[in-house]
Protein backbone atom coordinates (compact mmCIF):
# COMPACT_ATOMS: atom_id res chain seq x y z
CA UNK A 1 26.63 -29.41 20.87
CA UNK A 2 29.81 -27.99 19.65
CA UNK A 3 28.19 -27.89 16.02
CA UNK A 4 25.31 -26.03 17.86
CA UNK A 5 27.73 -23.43 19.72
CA UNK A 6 30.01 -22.37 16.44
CA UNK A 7 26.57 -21.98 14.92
CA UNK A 8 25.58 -19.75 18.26
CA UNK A 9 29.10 -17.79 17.99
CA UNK A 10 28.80 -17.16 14.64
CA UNK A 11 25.36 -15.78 14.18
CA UNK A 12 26.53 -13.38 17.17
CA UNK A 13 29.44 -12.41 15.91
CA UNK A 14 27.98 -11.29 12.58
CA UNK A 15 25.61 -9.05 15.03
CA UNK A 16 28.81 -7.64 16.79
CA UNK A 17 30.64 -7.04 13.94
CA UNK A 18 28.20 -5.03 12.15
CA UNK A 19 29.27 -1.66 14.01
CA UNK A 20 32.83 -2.25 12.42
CA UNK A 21 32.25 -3.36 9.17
CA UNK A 22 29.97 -0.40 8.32
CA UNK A 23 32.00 2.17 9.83
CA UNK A 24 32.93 3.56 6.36
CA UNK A 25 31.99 6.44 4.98
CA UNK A 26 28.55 7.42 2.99
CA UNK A 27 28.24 10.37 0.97
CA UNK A 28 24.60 9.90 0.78
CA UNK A 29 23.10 9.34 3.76
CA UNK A 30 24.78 10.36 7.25
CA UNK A 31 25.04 7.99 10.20
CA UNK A 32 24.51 4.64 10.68
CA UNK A 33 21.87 4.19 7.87
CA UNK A 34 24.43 5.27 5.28
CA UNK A 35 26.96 2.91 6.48
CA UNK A 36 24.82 -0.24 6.16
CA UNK A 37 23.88 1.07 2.46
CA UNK A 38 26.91 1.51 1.72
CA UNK A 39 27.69 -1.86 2.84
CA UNK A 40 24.90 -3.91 1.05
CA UNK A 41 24.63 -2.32 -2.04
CA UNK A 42 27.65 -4.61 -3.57
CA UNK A 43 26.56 -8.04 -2.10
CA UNK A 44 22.70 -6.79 -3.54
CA UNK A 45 23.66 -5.97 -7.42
CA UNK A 46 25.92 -9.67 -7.45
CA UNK A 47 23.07 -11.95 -6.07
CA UNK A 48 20.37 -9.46 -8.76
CA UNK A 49 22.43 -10.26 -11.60
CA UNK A 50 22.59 -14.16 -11.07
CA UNK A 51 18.85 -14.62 -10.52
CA UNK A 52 17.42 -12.30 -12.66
CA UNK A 53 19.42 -13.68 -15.99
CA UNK A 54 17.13 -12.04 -18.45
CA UNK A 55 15.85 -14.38 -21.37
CA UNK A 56 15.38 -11.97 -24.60
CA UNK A 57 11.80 -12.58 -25.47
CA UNK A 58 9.74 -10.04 -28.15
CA UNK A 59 11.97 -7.24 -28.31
CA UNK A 60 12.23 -7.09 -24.34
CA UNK A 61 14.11 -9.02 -21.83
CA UNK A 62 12.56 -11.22 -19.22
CA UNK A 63 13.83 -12.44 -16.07
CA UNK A 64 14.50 -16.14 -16.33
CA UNK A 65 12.84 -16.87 -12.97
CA UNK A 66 9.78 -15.33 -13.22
CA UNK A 67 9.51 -17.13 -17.45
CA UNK A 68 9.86 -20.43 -14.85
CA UNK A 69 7.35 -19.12 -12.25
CA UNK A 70 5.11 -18.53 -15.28
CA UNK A 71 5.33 -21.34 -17.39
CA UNK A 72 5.07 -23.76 -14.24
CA UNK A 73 1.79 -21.83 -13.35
CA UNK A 74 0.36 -22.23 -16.60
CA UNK A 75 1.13 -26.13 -16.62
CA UNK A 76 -0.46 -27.07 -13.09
CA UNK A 77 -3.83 -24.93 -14.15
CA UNK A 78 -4.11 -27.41 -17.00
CA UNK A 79 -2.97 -30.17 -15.41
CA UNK A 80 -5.02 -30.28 -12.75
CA UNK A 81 -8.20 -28.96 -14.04
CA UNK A 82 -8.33 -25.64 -13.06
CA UNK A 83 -8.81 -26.53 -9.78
CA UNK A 84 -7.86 -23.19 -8.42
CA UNK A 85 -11.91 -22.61 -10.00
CA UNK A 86 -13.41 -26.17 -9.07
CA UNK A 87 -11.95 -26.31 -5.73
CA UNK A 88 -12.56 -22.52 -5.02
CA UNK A 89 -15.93 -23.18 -2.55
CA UNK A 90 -14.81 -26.70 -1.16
CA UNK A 91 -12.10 -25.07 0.05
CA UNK A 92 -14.26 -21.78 1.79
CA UNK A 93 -15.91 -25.18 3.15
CA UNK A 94 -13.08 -26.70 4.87
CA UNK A 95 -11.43 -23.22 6.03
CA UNK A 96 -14.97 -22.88 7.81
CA UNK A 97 -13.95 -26.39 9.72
CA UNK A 98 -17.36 -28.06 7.96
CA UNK A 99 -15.27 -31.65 7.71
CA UNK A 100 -13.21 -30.96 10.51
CA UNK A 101 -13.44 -34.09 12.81
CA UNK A 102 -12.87 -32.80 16.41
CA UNK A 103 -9.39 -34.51 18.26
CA UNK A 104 -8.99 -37.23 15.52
CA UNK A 105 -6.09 -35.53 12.90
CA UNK A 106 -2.48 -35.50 13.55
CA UNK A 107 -0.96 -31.74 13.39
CA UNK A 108 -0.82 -28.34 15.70
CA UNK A 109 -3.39 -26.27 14.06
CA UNK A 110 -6.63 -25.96 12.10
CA UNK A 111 -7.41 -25.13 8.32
CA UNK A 112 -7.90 -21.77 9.50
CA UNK A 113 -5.33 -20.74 11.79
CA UNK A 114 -3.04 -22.37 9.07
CA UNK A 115 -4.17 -20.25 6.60
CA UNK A 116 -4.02 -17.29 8.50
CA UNK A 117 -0.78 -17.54 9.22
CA UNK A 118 0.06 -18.19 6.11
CA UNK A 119 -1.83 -15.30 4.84
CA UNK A 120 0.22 -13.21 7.35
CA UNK A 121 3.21 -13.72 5.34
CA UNK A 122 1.97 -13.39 2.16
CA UNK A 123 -0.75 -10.23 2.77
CA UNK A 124 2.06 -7.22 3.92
CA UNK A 125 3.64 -4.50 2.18
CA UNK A 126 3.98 -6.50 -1.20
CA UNK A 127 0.17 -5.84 -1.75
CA UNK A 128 0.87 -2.08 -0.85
CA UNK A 129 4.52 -1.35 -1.52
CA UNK A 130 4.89 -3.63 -4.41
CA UNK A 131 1.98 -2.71 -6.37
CA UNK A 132 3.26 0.81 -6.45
CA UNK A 133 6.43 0.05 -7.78
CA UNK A 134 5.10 -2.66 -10.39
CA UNK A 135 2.37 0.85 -11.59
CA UNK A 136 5.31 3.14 -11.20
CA UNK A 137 7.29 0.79 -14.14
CA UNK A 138 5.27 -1.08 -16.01
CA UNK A 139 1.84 1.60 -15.68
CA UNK A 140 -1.60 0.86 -14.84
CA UNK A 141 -1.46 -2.67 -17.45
CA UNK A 142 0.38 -4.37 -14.71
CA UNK A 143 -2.41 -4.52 -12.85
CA UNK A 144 -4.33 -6.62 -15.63
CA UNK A 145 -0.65 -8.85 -15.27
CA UNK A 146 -1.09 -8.99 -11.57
CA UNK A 147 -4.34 -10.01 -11.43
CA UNK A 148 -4.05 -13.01 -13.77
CA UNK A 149 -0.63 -13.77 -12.32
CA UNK A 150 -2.69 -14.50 -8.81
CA UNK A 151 -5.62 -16.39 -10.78
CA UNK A 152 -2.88 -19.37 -12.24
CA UNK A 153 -0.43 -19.02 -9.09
CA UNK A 154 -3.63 -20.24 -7.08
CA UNK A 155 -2.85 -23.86 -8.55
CA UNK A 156 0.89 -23.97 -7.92
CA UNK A 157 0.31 -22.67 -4.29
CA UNK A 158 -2.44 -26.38 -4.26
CA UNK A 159 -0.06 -28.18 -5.35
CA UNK A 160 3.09 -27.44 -3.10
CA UNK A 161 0.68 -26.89 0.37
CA UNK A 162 -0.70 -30.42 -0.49
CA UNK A 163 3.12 -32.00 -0.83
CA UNK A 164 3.90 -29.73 2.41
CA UNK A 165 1.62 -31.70 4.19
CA UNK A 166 2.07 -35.22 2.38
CA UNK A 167 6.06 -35.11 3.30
CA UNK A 168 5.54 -33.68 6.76
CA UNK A 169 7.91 -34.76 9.90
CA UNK A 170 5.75 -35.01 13.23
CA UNK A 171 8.45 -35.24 16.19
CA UNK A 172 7.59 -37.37 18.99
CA UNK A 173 5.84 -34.44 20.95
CA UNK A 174 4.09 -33.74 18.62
CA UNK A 175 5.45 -30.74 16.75
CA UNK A 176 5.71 -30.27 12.93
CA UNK A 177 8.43 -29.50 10.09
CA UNK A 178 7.27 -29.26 6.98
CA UNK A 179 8.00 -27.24 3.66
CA UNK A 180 9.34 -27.87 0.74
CA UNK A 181 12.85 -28.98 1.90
CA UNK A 182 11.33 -32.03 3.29
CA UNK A 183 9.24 -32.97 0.10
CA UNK A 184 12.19 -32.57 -1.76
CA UNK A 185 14.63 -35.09 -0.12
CA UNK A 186 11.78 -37.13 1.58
CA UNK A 187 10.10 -37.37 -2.20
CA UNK A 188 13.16 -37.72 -4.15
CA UNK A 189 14.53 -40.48 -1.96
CA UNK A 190 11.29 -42.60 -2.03
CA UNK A 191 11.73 -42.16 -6.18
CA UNK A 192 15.05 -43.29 -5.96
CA UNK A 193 17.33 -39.63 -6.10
CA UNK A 194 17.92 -39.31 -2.39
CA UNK A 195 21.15 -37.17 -3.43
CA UNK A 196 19.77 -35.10 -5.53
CA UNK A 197 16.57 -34.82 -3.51
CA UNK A 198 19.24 -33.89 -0.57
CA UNK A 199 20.88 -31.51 -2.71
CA UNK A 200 17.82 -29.62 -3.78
CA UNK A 201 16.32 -29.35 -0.33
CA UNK A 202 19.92 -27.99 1.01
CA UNK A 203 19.77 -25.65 -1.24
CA UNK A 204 16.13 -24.66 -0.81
CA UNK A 205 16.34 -24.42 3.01
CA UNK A 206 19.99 -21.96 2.61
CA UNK A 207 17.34 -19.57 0.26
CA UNK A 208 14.50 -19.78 2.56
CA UNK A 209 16.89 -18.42 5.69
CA UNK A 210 18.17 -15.86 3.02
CA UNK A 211 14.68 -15.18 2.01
CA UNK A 212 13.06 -14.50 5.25
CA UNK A 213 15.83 -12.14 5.83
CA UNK A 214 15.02 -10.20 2.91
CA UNK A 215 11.38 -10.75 1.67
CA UNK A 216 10.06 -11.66 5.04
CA UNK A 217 11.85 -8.78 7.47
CA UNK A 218 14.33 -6.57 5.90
CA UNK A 219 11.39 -5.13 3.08
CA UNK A 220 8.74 -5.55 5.65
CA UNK A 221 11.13 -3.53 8.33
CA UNK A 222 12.03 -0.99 5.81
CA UNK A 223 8.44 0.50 4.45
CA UNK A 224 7.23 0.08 7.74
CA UNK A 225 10.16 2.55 8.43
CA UNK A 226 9.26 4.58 5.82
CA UNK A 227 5.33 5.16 6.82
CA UNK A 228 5.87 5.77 10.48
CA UNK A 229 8.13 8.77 9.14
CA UNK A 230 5.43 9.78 6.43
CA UNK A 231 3.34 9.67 9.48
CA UNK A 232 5.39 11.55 11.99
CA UNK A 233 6.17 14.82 10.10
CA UNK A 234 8.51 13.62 7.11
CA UNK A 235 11.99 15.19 7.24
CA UNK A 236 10.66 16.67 10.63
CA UNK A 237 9.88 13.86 12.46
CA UNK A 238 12.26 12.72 15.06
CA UNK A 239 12.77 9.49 13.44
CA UNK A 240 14.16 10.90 10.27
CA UNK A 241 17.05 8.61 9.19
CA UNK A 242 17.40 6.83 12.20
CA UNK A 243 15.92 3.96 10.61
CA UNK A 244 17.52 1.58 12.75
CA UNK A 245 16.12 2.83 15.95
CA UNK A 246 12.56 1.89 14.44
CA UNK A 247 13.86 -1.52 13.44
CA UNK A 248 15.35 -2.34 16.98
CA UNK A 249 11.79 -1.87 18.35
CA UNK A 250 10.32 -4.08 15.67
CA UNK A 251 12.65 -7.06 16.21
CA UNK A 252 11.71 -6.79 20.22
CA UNK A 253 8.52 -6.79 19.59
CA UNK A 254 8.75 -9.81 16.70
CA UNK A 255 11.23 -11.71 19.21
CA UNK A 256 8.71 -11.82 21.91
CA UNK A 257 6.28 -13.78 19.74
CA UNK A 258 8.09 -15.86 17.66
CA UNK A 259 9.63 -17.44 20.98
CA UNK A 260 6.06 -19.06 21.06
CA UNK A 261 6.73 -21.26 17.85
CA UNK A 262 3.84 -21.57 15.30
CA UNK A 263 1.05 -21.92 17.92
CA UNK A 264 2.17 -18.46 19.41
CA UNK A 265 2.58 -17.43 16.09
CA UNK A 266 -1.15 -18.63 15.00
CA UNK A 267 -2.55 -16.96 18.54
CA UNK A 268 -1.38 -13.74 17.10
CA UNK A 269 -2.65 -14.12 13.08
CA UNK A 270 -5.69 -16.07 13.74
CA UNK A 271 -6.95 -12.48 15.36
CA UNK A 272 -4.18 -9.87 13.37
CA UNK A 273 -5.02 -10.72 9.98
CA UNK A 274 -8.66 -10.18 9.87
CA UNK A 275 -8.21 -7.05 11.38
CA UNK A 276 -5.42 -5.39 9.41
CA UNK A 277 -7.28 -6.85 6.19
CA UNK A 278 -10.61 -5.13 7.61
CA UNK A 279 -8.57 -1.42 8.10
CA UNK A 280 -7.03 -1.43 4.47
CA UNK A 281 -9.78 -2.61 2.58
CA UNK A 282 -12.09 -0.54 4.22
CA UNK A 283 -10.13 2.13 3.57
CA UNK A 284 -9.21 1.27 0.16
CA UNK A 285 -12.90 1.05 -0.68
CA UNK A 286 -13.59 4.77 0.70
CA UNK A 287 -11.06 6.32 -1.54
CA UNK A 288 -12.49 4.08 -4.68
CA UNK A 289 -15.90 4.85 -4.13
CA UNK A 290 -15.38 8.25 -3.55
CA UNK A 291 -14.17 8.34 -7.13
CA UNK A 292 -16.92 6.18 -8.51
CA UNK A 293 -17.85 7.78 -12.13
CA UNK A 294 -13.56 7.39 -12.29
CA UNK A 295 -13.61 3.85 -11.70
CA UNK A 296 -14.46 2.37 -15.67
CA UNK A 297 -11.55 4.73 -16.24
CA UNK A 298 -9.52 3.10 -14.20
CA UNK A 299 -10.26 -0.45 -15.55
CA UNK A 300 -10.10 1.03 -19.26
CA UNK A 301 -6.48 2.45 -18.54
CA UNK A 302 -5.64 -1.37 -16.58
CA UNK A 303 -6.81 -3.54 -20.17
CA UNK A 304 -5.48 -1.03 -22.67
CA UNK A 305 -2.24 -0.26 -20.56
CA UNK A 306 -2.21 -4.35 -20.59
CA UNK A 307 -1.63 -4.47 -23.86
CA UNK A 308 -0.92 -1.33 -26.15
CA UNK A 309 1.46 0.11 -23.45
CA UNK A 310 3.38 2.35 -25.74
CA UNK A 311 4.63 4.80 -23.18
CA UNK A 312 6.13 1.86 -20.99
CA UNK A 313 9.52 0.55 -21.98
CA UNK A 314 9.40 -3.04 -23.02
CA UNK A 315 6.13 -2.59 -24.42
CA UNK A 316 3.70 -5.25 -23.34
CA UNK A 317 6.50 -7.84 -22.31
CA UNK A 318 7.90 -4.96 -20.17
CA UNK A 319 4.71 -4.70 -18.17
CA UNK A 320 4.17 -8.49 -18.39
CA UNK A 321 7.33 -8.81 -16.39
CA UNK A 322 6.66 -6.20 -14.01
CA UNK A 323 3.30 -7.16 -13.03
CA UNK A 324 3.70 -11.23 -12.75
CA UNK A 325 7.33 -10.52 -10.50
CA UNK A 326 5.03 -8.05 -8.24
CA UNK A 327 2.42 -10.71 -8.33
CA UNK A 328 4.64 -13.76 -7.36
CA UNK A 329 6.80 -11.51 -4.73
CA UNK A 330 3.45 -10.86 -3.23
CA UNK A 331 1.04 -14.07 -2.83
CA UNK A 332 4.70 -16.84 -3.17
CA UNK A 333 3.08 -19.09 -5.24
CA UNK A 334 5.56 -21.51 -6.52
CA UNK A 335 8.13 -20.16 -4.26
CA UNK A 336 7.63 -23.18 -1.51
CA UNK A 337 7.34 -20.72 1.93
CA UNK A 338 3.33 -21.19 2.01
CA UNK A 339 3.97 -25.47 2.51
CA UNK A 340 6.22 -24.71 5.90
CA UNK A 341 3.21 -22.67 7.67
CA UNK A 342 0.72 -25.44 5.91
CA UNK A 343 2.21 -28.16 7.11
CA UNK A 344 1.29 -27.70 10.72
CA UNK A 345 -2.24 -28.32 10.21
CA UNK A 346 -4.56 -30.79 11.27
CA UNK A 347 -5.75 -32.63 8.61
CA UNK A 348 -5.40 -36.56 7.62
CA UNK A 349 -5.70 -35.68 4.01
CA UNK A 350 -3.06 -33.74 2.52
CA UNK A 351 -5.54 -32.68 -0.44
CA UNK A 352 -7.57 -30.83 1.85
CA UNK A 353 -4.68 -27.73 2.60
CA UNK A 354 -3.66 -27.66 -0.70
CA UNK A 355 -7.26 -26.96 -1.75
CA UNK A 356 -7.09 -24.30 1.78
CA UNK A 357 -3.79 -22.64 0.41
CA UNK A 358 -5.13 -21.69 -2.90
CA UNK A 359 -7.56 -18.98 -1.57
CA UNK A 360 -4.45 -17.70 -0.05
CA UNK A 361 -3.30 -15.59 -4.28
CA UNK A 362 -6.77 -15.06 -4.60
CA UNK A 363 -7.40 -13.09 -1.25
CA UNK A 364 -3.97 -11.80 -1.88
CA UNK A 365 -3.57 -10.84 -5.34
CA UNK A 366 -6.83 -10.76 -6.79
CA UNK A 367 -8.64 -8.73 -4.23
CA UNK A 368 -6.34 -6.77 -2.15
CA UNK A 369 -3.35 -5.81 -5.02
CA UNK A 370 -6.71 -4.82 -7.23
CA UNK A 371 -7.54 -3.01 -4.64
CA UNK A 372 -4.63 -0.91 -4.15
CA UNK A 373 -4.00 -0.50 -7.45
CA UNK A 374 -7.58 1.01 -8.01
CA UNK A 375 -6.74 3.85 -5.45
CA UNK A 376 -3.33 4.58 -7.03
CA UNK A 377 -4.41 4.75 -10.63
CA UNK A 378 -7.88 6.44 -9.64
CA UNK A 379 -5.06 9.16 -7.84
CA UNK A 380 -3.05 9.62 -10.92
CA UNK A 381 0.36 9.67 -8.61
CA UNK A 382 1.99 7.19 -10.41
CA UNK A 383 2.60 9.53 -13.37
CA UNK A 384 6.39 11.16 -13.51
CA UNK A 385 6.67 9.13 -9.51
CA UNK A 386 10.20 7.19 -8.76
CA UNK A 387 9.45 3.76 -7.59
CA UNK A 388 9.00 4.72 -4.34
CA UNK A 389 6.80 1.97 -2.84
CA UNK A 390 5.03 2.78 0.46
CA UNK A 391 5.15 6.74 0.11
CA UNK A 392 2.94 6.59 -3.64
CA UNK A 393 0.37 4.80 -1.97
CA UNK A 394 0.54 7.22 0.88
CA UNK A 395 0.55 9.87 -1.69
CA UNK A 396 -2.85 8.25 -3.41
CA UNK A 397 -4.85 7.78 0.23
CA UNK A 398 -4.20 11.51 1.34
CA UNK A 399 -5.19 12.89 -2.25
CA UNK A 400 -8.94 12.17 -1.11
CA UNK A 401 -8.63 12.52 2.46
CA UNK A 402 -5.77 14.01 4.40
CA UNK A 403 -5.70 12.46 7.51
CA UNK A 404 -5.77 9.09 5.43
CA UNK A 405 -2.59 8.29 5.98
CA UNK A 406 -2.19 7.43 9.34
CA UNK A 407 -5.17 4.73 8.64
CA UNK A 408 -2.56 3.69 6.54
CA UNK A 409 0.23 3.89 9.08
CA UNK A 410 -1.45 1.55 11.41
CA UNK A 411 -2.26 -1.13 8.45
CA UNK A 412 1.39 -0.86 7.24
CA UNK A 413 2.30 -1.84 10.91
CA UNK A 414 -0.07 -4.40 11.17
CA UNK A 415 0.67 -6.04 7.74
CA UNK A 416 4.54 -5.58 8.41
CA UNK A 417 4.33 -7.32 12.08
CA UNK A 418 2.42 -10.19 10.79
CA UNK A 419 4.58 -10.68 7.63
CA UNK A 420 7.95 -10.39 9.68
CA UNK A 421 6.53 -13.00 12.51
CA UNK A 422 5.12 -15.70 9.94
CA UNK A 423 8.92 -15.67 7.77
CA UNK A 424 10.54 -15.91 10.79
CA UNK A 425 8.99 -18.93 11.59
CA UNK A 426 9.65 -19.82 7.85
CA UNK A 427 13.33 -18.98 8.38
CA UNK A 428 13.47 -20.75 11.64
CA UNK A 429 12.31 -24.20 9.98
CA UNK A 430 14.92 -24.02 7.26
CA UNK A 431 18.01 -22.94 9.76
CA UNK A 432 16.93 -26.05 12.07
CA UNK A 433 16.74 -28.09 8.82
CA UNK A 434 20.27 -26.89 7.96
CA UNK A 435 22.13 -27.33 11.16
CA UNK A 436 19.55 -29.29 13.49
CA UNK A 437 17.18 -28.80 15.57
CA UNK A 438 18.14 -27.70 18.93
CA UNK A 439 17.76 -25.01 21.72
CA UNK A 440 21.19 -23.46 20.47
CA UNK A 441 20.48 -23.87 16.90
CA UNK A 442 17.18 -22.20 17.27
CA UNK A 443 17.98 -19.26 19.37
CA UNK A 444 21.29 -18.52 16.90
CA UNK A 445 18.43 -17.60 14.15
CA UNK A 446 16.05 -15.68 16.21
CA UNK A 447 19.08 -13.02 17.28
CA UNK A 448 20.13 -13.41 13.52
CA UNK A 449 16.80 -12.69 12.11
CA UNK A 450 16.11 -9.58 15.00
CA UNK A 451 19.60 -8.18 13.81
CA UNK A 452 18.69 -8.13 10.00
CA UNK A 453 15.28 -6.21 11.30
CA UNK A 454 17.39 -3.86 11.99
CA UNK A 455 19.47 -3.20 8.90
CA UNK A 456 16.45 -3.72 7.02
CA UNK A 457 14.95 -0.34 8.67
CA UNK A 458 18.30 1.45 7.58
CA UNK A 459 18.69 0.71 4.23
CA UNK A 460 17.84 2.24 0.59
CA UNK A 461 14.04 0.77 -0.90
CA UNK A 462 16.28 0.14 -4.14
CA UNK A 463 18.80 -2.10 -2.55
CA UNK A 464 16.17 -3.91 -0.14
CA UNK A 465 13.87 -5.08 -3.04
CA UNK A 466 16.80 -6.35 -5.43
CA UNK A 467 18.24 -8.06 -2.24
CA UNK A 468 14.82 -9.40 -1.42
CA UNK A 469 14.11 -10.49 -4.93
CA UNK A 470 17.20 -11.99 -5.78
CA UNK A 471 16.84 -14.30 -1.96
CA UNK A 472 13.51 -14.64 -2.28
CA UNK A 473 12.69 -16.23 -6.31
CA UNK A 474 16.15 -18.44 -6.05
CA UNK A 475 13.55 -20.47 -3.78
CA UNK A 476 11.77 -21.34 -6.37
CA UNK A 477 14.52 -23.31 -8.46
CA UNK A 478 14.25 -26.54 -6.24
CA UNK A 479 10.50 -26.21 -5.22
CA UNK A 480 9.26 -26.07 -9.01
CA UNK A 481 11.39 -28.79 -10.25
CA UNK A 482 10.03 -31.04 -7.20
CA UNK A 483 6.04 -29.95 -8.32
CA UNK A 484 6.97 -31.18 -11.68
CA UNK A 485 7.88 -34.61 -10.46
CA UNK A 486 5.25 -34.77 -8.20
CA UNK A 487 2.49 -33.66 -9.91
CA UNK A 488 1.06 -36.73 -11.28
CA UNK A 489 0.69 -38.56 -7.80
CA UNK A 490 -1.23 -35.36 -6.48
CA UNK A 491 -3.50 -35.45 -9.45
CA UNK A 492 -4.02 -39.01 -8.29
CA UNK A 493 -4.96 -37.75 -4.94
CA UNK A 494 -6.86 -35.00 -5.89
CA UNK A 495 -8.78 -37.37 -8.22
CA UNK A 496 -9.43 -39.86 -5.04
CA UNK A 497 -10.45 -36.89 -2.64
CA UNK A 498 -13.17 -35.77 -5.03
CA UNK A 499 -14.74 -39.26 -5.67
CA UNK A 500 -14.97 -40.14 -2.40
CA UNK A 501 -16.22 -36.64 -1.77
CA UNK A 502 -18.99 -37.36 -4.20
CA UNK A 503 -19.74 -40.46 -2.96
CA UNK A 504 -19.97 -39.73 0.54
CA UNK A 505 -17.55 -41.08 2.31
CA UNK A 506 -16.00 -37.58 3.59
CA UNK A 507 -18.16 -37.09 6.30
CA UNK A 508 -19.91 -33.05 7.48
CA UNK A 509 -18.94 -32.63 10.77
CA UNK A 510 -21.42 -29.34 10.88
């Protein structure tokens, strides 16, 4: 209990002190928005510079965590078949509950309320925001980098959802933890490395809380922001830099339903995602179509701006690395945040979510970043643009039709809710792994995570996605060295599933 308080009093008192320690002066931006900028900037550029090492590679420099991301992605395509293609309609199967068998698995949710929720995390302002900024620097060719950065990240997301659910903890009323913290020390420790298993996970679980401050609220928080001004009149609008009046309302409203855990949580996706997914693409397709005879264009500029990018610094690595970190900031394959939401489904046989979870960069990447990249390159904004996220694609929907953006203003919402909701649940499980789980330990992190909301609405785009990056890919460290050692017995289940799918003995249950 007194472990549980200091961790209370602390979390608090970070919240309190906030006022004080950003009452410095800003000679950028007035008020309390320039304060927390001015504040966070510092902390940001450290953390950049020790994840992003860059590895010289072809006359350009590449950030050693995404060559990891990358090569690791590459490996479990081959060494599992390319199951992200011969798994791709068994798993539409089992999302459709076709081999569901009613009240017999262990877990708190179905295939697809788990991948909903999932989905919720990973479809948000990446696939809007973060596409802009990966055409803005690396040019239309990212897309091509993007795309095929979803295809071979649809195997690594398999693999860790299916060792999510293998190494799951059911408590005794019937709750889950799972993620990749547990598959890490559970798994190592059954191998014989329970230290360094213990290690790992320790270190995984302090990234995750860091990461669904940044990735999961703080980005979502601050385009959100940005669109509701774009919305509201621009410089005119009444919530002009007063970002963190926006962001107090968000973190009420994201309180309220993550004090439901992840079957509140689920209510909420299961019926949100389809929707906001509906609005955007809908939309997207309007402003595509209504450029048809552009749209081989658009596809010619995406394959030669692949790989002849001449205009682009960094030539074709430089766009390399700017579409594959947009790609893997965007769907989290081989991050190891998908396996916590994962984990709580019902299933008996772990194979079955990992072969769920891997629609999850397809839907993701392959189909909605396409599709938002299609609209901006069809627009032409990206050309002489800063890397301003949220307001390009704004820019590209009003080009066709000018009421467009406020379609866009209500999917931003939507995507940002359901992003902020799902890595606060994320969060939650790797705080409670840290320090416990109890009543204390858990409300500490929901104030925590509602005050970052918050600063996330105030602050810079620059400074958000360098903080969020830098969080966000150190996850990865831990969670692809554990896939590596794990790989071979989920080949051997993967192998078993199939045969006995073959043969019959997985039942239809519809």
């Amino acid at each position: 209990m007194k472990k549980s308080f200091r961790i209370l009093a602390g979390s608090v008192g970070m919240l309190m002190l906030c006022p004080t320690l950003l009452a410095a002066e800003s000679s950028e931006k007035p008020g309390i928005d320039g304060y927390i900028n001015q504040v966070m900037e510092p902390v940001t550029e450290f953390m950049f510079g020790i994840i992003f090492y860059p590895v010289p590679i072809g006359g350009s420099k590449m950030p050693f965590v995404v060559l990891w991301l990358l090569v690791a992605a590459i490996m479990a395509t081959l060494f599992f078949s390319f199951v992200n293609i011969r798994g791709f309609r068994h798993a539409i199967d089992l999302v459709r509950g076709i081999y569901d068998e009613p009240g017999k698995q262990k877990g708190e949710v179905s295939h697809f309320q788990a991948l909903t929720a999932a989905l919720s995390a990973t479809v948000g302002l990446g696939n809007i925001a973060g596409v802009a900024v990966a055409i803005t620097l690396g040019g239309p060719g990212a897309t091509f980098w993007m795309i095929l950065g979803g295809f071979l990240g649809m195997s690594l997301k398999f693999v860790e959802c299916t060792l999510g659910v293998k190494y799951r903890k059911i408590h005794e009323d019937g709750s889950v933890s799972g993620g990749a913290m547990y598959y890490l020390s559970r798994g190592f420790g059954e191998k014989g490395f329970p230290r360094t298993g213990k290690v790992l996970a320790l270190f995984f679980a302090i990234m995750c809380v860091g990461g669904s401050i940044g990735a999961g609220n703080m980005f979502q928080a601050n385009q959100a922001f940005k669109q509701t001004v774009i919305a509201t009149g621009g410089e005119q609008s009444i919530l002009y830099q007063q970002g963190w009046l926006f962001g107090l309302l968000m973190a009420v409203l994201v309180g309220i339903v993550i004090i439901g855990g992840i079957r509140g949580i689920v209510r909420v996706t299961s019926k949100l995602v389809p929707l906001m997914v509906v609005i955007y693409v809908v939309a997207a397709f309007f402003i595509i179509f209504s450029g048809f005879d552009r749209i081989p264009e658009a596809f010619s500029a995406i394959i030669t701006g692949a790989f002849t990018p001449e205009a682009v610094e960094g030539g074709v690595i430089g766009v390399l690395i700017q579409g594959l970190r947009r790609a893997a900031f965007s769907n989290e394959a081989g991050i190891g945040s998908a396996p916590i939401a994962h984990s709580a489904v019902k299933t008996d046989e772990p194979v079955t979510e990992g072969l769920v979870a891997l629609l999850e960069p397809f839907l993701d990447t392959v189909v909605i970043c396409t599709i938002t990249a299609l609209v901006i390159i069809l627009s032409g904004q990206y050309v002489g643009q800063g890397a301003d996220g949220i307001a390009l694609t704004s820019s590209a929907f009003e080009q066709v039709i000018s009421w467009f953006p406020y379609i866009l203003f209500v999917a931003v919402v939507l995507f940002a809710f359901s992003t902020m909701i799902s890595w606060s649940y994320y969060g939650l499980k790797a705080w409670t792994y840290i320090f416990g789980q109890s009543r204390i330990s858990d409300v500490s992190y929901k104030l925590l995570i509602c005050g970052c909301i918050v600063i996330g609405a105030a602050m810079d785009l620059g400074t958000v996605v360098d903080f969020t990056d830098a969080m966000f890919f150190a996850m990865a460290f831990p969670n692809i060295i554990g896939l590596y050692l794990f790989a071979p017995e989920i080949k051997r289940d993967l192998d078993s599933y199939f045969k006995r799918l073959r043969d019959g003995e997985i039942r239809r249950y519809r």
